[in-house]
PDB file of N, CA and C in Angstrom:
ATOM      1  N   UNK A   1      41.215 142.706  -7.094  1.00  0.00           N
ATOM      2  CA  UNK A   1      41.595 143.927  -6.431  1.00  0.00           C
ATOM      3  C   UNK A   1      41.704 143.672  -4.926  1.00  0.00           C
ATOM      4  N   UNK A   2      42.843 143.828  -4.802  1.00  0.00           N
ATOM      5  CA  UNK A   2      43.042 144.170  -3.107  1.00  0.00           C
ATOM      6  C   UNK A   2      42.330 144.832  -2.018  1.00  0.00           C
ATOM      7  N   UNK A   3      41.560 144.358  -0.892  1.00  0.00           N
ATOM      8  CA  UNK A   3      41.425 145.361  -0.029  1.00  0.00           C
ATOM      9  C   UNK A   3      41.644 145.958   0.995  1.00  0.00           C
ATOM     10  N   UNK A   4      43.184 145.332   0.951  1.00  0.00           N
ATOM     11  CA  UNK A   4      44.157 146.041   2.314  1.00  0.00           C
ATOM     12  C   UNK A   4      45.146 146.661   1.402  1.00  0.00           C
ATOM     13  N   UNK A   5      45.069 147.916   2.359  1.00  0.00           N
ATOM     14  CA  UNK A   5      45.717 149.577   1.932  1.00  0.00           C
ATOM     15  C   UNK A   5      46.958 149.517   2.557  1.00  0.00           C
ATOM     16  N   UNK A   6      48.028 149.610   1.951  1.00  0.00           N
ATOM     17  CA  UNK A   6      49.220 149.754   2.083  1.00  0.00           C
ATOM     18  C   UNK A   6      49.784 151.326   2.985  1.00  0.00           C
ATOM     19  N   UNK A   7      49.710 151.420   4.381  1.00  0.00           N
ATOM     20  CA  UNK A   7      49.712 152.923   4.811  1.00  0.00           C
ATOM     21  C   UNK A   7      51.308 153.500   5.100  1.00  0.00           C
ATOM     22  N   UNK A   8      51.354 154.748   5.061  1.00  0.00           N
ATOM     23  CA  UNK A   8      52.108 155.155   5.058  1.00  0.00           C
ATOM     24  C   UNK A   8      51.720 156.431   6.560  1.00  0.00           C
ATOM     25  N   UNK A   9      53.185 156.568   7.166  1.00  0.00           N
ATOM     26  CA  UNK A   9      53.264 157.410   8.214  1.00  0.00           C
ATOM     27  C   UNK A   9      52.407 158.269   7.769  1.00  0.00           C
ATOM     28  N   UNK A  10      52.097 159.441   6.712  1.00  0.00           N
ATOM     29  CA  UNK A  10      51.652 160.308   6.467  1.00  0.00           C
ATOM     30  C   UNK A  10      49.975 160.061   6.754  1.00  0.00           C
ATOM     31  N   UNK A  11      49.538 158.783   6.603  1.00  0.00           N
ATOM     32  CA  UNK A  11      48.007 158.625   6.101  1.00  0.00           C
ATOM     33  C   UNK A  11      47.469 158.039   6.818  1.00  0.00           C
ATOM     34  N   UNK A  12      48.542 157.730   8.148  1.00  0.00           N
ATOM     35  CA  UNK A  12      47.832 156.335   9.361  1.00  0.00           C
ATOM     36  C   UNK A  12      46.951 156.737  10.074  1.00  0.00           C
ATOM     37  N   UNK A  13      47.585 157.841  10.455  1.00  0.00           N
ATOM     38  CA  UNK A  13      47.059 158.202  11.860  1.00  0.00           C
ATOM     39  C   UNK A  13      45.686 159.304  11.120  1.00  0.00           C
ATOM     40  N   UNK A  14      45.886 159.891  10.021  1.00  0.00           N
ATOM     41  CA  UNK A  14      43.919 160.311   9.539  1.00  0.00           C
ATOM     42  C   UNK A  14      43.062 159.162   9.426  1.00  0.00           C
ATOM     43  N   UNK A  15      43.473 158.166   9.060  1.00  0.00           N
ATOM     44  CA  UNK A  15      42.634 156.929   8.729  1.00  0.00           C
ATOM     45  C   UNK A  15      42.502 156.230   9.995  1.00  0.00           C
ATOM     46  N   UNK A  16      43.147 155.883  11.127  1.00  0.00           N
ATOM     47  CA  UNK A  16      43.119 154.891  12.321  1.00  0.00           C
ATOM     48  C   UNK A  16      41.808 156.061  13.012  1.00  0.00           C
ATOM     49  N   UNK A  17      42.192 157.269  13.227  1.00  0.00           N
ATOM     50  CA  UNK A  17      41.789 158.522  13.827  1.00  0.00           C
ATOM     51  C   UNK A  17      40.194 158.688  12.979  1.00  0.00           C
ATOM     52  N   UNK A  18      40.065 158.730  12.266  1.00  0.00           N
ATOM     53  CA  UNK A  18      38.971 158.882  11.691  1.00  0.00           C
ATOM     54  C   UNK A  18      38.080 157.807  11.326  1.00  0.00           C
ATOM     55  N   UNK A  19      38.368 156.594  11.442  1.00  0.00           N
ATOM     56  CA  UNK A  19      37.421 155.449  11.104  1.00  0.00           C
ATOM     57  C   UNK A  19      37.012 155.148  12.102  1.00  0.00           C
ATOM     58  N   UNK A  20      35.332 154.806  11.573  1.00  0.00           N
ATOM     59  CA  UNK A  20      34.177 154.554  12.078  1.00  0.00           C
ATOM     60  C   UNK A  20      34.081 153.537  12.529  1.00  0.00           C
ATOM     61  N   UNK A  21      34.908 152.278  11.736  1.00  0.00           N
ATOM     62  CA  UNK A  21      34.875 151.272  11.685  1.00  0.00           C
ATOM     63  C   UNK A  21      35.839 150.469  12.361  1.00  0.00           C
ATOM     64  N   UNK A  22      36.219 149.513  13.134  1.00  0.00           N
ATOM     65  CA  UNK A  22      37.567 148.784  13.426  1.00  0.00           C
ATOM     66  C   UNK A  22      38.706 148.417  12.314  1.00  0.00           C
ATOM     67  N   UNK A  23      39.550 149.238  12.805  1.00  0.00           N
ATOM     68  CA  UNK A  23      41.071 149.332  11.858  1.00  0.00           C
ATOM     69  C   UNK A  23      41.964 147.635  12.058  1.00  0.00           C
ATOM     70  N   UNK A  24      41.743 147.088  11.013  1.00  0.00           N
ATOM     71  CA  UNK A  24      43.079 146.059  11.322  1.00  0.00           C
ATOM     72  C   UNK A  24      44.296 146.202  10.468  1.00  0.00           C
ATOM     73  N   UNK A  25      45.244 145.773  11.507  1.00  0.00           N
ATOM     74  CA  UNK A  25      46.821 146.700  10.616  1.00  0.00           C
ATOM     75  C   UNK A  25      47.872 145.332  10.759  1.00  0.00           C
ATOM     76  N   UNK A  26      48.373 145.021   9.363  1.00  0.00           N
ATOM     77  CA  UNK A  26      49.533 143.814   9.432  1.00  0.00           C
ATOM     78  C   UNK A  26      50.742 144.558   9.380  1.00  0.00           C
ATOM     79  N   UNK A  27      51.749 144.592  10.218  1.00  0.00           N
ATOM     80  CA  UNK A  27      53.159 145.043   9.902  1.00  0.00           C
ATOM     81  C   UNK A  27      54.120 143.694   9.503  1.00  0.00           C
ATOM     82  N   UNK A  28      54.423 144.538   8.593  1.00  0.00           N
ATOM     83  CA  UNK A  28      55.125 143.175   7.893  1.00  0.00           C
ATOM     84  C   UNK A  28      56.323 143.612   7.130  1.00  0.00           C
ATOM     85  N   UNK A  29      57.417 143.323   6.698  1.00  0.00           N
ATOM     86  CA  UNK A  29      58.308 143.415   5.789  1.00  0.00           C
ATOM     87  C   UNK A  29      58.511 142.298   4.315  1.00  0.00           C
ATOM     88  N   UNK A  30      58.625 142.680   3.707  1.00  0.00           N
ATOM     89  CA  UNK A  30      59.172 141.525   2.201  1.00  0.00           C
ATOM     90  C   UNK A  30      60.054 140.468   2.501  1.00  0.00           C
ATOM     91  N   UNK A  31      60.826 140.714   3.119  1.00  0.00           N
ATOM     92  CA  UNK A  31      62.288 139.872   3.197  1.00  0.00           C
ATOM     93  C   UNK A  31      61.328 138.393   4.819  1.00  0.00           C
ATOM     94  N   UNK A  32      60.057 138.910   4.630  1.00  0.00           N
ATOM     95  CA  UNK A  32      59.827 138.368   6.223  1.00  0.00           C
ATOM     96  C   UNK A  32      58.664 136.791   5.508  1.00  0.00           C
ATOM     97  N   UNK A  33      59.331 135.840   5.262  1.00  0.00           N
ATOM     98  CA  UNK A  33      58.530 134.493   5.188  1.00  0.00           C
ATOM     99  C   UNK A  33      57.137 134.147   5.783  1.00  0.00           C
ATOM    100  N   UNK A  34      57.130 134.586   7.541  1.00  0.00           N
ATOM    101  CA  UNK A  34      55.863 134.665   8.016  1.00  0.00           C
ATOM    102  C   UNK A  34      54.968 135.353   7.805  1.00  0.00           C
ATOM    103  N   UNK A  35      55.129 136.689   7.667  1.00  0.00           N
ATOM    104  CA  UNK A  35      54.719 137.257   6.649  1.00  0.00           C
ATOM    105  C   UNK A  35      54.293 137.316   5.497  1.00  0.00           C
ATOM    106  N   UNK A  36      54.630 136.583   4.348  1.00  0.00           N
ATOM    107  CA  UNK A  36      54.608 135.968   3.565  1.00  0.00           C
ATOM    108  C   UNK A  36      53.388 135.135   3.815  1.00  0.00           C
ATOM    109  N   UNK A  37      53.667 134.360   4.675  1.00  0.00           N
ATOM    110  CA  UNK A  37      52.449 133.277   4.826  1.00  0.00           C
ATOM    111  C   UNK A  37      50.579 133.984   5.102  1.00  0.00           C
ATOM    112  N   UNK A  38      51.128 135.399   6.259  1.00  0.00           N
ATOM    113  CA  UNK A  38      50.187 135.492   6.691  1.00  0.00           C
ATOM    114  C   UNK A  38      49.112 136.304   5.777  1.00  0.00           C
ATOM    115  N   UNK A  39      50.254 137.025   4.700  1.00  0.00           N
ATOM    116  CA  UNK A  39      49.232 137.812   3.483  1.00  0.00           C
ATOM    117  C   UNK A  39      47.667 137.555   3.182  1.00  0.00           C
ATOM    118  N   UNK A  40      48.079 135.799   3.104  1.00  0.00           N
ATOM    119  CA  UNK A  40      46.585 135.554   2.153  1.00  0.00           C
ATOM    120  C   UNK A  40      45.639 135.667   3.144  1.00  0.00           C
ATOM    121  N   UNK A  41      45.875 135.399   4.222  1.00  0.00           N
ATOM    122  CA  UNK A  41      44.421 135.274   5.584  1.00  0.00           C
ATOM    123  C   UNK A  41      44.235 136.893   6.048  1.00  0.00           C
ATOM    124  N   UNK A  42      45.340 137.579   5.871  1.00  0.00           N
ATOM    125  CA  UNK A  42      44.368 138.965   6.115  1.00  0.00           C
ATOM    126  C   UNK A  42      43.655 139.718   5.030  1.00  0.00           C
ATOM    127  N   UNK A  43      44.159 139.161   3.898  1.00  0.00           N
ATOM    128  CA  UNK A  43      43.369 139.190   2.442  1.00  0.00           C
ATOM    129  C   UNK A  43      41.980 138.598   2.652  1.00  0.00           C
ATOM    130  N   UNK A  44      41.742 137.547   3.155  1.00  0.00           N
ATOM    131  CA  UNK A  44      40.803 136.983   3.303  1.00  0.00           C
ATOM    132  C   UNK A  44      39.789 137.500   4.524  1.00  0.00           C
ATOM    133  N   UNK A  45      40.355 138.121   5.414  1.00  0.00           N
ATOM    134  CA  UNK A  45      39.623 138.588   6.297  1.00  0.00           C
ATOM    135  C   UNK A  45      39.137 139.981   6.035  1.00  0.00           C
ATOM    136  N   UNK A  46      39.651 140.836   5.157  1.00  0.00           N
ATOM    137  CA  UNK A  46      39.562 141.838   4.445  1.00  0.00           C
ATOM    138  C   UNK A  46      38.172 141.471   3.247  1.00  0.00           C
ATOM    139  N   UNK A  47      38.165 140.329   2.950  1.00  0.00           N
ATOM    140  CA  UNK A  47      37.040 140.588   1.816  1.00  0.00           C
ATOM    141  C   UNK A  47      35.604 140.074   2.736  1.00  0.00           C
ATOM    142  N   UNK A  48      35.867 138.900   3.459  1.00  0.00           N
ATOM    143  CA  UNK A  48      34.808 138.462   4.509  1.00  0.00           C
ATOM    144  C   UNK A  48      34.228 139.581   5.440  1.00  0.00           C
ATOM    145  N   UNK A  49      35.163 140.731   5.604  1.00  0.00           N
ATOM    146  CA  UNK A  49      34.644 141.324   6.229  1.00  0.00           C
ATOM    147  C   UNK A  49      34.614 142.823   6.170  1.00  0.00           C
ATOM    148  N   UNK A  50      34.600 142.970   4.735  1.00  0.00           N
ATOM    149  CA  UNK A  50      34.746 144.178   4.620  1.00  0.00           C
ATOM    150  C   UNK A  50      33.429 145.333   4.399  1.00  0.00           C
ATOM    151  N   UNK A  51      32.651 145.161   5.128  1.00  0.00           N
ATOM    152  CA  UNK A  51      31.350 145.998   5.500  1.00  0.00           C
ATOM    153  C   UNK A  51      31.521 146.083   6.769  1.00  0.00           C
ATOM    154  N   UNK A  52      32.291 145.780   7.830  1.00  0.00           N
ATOM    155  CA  UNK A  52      32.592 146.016   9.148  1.00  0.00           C
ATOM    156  C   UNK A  52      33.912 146.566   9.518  1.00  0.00           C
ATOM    157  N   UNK A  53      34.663 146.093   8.555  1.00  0.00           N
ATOM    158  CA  UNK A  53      36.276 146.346   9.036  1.00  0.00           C
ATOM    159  C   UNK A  53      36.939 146.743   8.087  1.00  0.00           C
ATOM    160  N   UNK A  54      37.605 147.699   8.140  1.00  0.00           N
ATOM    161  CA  UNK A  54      39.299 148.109   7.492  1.00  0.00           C
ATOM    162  C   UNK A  54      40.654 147.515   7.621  1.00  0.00           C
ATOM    163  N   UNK A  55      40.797 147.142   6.602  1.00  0.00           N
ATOM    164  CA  UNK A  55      42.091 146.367   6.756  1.00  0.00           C
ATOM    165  C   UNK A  55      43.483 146.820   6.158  1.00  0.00           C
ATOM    166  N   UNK A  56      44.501 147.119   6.659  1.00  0.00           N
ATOM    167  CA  UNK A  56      45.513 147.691   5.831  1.00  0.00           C
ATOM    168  C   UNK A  56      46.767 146.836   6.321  1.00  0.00           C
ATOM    169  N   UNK A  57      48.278 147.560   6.143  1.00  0.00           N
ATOM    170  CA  UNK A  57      49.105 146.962   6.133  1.00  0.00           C
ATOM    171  C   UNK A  57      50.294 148.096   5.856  1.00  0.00           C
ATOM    172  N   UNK A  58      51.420 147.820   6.953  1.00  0.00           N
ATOM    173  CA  UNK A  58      52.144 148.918   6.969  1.00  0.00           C
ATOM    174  C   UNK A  58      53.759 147.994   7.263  1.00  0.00           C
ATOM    175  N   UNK A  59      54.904 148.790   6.374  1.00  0.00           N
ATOM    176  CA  UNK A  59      55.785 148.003   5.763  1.00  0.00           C
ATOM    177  C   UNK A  59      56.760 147.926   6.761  1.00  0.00           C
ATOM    178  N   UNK A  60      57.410 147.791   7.981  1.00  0.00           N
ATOM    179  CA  UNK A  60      58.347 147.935   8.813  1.00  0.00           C
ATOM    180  C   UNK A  60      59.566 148.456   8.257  1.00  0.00           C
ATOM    181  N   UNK A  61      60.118 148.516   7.797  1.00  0.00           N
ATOM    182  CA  UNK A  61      61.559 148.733   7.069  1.00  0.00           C
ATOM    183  C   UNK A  61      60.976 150.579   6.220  1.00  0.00           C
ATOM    184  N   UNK A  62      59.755 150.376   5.751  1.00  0.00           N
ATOM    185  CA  UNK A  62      59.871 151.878   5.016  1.00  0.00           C
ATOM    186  C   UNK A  62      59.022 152.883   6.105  1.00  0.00           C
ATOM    187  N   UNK A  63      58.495 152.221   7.478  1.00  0.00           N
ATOM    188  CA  UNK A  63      57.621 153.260   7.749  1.00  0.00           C
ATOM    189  C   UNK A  63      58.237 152.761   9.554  1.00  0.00           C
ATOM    190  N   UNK A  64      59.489 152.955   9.900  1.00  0.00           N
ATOM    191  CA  UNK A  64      60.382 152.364  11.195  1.00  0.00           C
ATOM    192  C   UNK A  64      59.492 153.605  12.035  1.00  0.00           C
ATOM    193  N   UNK A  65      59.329 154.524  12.027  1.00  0.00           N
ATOM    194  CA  UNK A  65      58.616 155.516  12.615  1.00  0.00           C
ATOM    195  C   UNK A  65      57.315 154.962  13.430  1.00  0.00           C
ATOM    196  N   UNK A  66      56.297 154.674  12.817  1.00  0.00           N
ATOM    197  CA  UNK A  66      55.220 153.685  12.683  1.00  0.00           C
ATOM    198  C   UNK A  66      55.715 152.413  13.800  1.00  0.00           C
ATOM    199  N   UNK A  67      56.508 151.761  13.035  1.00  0.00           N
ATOM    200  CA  UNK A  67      57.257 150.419  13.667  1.00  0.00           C
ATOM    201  C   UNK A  67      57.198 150.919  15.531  1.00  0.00           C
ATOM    202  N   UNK A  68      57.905 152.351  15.927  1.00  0.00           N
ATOM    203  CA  UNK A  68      58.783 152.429  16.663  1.00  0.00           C
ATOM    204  C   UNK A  68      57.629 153.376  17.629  1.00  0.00           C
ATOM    205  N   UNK A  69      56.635 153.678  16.972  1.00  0.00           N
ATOM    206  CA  UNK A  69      55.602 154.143  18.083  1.00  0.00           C
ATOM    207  C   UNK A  69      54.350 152.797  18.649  1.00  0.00           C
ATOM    208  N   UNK A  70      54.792 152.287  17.506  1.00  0.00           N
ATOM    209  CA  UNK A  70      53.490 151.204  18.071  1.00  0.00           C
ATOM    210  C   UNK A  70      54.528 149.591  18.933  1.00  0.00           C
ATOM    211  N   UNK A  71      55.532 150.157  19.227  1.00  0.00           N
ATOM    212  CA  UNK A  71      56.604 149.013  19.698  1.00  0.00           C
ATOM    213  C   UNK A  71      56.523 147.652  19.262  1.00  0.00           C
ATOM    214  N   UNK A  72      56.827 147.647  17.544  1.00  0.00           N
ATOM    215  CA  UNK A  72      56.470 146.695  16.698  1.00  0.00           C
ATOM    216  C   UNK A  72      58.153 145.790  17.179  1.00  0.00           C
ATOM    217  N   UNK A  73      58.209 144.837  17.918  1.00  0.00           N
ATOM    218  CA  UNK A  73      59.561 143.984  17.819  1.00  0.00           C
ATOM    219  C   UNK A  73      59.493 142.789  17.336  1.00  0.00           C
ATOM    220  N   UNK A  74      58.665 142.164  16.475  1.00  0.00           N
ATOM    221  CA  UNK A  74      58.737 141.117  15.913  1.00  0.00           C
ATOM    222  C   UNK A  74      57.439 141.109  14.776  1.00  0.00           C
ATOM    223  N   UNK A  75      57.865 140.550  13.614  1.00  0.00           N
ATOM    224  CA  UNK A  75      56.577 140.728  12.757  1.00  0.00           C
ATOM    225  C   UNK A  75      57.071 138.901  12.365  1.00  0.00           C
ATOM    226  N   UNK A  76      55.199 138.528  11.559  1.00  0.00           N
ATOM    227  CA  UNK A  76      54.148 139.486  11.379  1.00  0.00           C
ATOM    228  C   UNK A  76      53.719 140.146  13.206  1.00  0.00           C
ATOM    229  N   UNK A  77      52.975 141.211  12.837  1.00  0.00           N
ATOM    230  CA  UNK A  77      52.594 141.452  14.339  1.00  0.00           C
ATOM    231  C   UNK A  77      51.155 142.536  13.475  1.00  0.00           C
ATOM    232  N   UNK A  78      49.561 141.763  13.869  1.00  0.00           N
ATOM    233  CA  UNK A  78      48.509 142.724  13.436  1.00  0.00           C
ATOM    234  C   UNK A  78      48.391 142.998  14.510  1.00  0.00           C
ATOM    235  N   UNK A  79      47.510 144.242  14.688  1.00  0.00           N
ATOM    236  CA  UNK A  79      46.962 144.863  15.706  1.00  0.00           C
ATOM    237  C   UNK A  79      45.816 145.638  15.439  1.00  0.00           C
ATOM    238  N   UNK A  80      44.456 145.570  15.946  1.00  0.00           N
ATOM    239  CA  UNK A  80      43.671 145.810  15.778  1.00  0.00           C
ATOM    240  C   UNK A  80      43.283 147.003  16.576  1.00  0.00           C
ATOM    241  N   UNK A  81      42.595 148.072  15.849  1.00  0.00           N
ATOM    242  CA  UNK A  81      42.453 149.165  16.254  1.00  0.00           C
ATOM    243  C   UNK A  81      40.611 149.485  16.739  1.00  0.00           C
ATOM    244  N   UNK A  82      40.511 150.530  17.204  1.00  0.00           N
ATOM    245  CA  UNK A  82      38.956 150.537  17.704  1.00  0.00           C
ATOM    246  C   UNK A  82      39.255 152.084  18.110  1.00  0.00           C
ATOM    247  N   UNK A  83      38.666 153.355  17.625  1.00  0.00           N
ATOM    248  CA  UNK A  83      38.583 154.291  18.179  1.00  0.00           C
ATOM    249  C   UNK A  83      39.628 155.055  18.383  1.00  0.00           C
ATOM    250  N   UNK A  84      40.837 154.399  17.393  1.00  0.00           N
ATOM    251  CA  UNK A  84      41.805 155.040  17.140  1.00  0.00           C
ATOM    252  C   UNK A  84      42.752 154.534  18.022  1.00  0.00           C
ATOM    253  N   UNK A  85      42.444 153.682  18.725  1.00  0.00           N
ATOM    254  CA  UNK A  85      43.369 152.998  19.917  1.00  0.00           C
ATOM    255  C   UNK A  85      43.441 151.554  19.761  1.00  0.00           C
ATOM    256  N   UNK A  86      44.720 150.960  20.158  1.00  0.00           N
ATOM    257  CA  UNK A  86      45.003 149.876  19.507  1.00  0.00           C
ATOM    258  C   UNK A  86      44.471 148.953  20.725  1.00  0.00           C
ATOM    259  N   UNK A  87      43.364 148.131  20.923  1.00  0.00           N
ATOM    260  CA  UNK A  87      42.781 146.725  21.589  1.00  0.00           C
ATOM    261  C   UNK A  87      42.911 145.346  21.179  1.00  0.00           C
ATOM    262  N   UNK A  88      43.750 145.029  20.177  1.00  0.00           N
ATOM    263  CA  UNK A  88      44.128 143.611  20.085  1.00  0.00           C
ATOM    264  C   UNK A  88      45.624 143.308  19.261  1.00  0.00           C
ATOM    265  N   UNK A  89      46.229 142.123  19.597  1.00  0.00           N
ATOM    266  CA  UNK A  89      47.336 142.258  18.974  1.00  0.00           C
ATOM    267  C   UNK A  89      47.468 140.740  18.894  1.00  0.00           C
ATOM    268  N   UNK A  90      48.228 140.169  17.823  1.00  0.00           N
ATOM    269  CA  UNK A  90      48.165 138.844  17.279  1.00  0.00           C
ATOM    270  C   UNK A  90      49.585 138.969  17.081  1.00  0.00           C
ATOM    271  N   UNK A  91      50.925 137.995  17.072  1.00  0.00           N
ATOM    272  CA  UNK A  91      52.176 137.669  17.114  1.00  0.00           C
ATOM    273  C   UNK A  91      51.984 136.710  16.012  1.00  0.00           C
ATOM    274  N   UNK A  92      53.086 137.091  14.831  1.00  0.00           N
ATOM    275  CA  UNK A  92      53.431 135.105  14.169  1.00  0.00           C
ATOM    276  C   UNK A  92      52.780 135.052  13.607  1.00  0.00           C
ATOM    277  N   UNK A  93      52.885 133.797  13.124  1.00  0.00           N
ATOM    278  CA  UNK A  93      52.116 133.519  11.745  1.00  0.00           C
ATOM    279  C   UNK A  93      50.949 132.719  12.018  1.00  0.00           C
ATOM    280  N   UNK A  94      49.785 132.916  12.282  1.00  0.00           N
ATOM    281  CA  UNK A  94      48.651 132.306  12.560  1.00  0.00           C
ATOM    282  C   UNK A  94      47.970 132.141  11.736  1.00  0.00           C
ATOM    283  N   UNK A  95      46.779 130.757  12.126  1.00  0.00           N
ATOM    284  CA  UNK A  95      45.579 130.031  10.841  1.00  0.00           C
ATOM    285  C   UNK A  95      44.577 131.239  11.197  1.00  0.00           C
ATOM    286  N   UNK A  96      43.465 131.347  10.348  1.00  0.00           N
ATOM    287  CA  UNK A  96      42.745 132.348   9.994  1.00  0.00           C
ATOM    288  C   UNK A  96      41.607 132.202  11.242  1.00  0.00           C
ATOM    289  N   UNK A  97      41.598 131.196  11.588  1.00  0.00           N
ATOM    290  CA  UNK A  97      40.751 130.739  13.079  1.00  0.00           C
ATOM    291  C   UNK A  97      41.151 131.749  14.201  1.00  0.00           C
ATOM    292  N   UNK A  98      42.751 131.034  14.303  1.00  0.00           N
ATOM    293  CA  UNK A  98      43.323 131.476  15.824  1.00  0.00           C
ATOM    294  C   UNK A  98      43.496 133.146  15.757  1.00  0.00           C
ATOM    295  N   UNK A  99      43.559 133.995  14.210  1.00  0.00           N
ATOM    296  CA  UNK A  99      43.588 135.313  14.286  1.00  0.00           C
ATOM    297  C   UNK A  99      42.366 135.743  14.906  1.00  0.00           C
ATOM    298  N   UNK A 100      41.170 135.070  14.058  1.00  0.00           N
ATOM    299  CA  UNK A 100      39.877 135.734  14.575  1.00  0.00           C
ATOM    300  C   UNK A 100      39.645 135.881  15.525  1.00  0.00           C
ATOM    301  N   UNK A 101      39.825 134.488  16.168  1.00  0.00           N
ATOM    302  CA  UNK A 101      39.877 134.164  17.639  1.00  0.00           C
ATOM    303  C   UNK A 101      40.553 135.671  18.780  1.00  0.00           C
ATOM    304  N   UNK A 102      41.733 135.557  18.152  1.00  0.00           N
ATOM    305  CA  UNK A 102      42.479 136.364  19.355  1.00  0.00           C
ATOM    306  C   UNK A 102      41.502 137.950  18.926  1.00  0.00           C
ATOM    307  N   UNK A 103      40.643 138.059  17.992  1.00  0.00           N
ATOM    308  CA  UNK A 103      40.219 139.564  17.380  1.00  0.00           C
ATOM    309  C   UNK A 103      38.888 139.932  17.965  1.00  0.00           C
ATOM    310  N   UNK A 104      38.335 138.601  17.662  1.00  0.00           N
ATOM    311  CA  UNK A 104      36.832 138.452  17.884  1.00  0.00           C
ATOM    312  C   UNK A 104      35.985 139.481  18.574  1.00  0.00           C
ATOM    313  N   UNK A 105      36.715 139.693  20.024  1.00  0.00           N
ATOM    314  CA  UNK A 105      35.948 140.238  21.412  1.00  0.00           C
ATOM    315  C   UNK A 105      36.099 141.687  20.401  1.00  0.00           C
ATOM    316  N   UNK A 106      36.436 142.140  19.639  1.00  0.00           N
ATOM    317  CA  UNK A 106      36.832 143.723  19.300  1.00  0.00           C
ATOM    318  C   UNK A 106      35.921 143.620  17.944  1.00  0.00           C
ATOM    319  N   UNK A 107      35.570 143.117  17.249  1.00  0.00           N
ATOM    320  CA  UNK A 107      35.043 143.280  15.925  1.00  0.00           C
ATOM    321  C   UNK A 107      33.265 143.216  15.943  1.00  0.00           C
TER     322      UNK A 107
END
């Protein structure tokens, strides 16, 4: 079982807005290879750390709204949330190190 939540415009902003916890969010599309790659490591950071953190994932192409408030111009692109406000952001397809790395100071 999966534990990154697939969000939708409708459900982001109660869930980013209301968690207690630090929100991490992959925007990603299907058709997107790096993407592709980066699935399994936020899967993985999702189960390692899922008593601290929320992890989801929001589709660029079905949720451009989303895309176009958070000035998503290149995916993969995570961004890590804190208090409902977005404090970290990771570009590309990165090893599960250099994500943490760039996350760390926020988690």
């Amino acid at each position: 079982m999966s534990l990154v939540t697939a969000y939708t415009a409708e459900e982001f902003d109660s869930v980013i807005l209301s968690s207690d916890k630090p929100v991490l969010v992959d925007f990603w599309a299907g058709w997107c290879g790096p993407c592709r790659a980066l699935a399994p490591i936020v899967e993985q950071i999702a189960e390692e750390h899922a008593d601290s953190l929320i992890v989801g994932k929001v589709d660029v192409d079905s949720e451009q709204a989303l895309s176009q408030k958070y000035k998503i111009m290149s995916i993969p692109c995570v961004i890590l949330f804190k208090d409902g406000e977005p404090v970290a952001q990771s570009l590309g397809a990165v090893s599960k190190d250099e994500l943490l790395s760039r996350l760390s100071e926020h988690l």
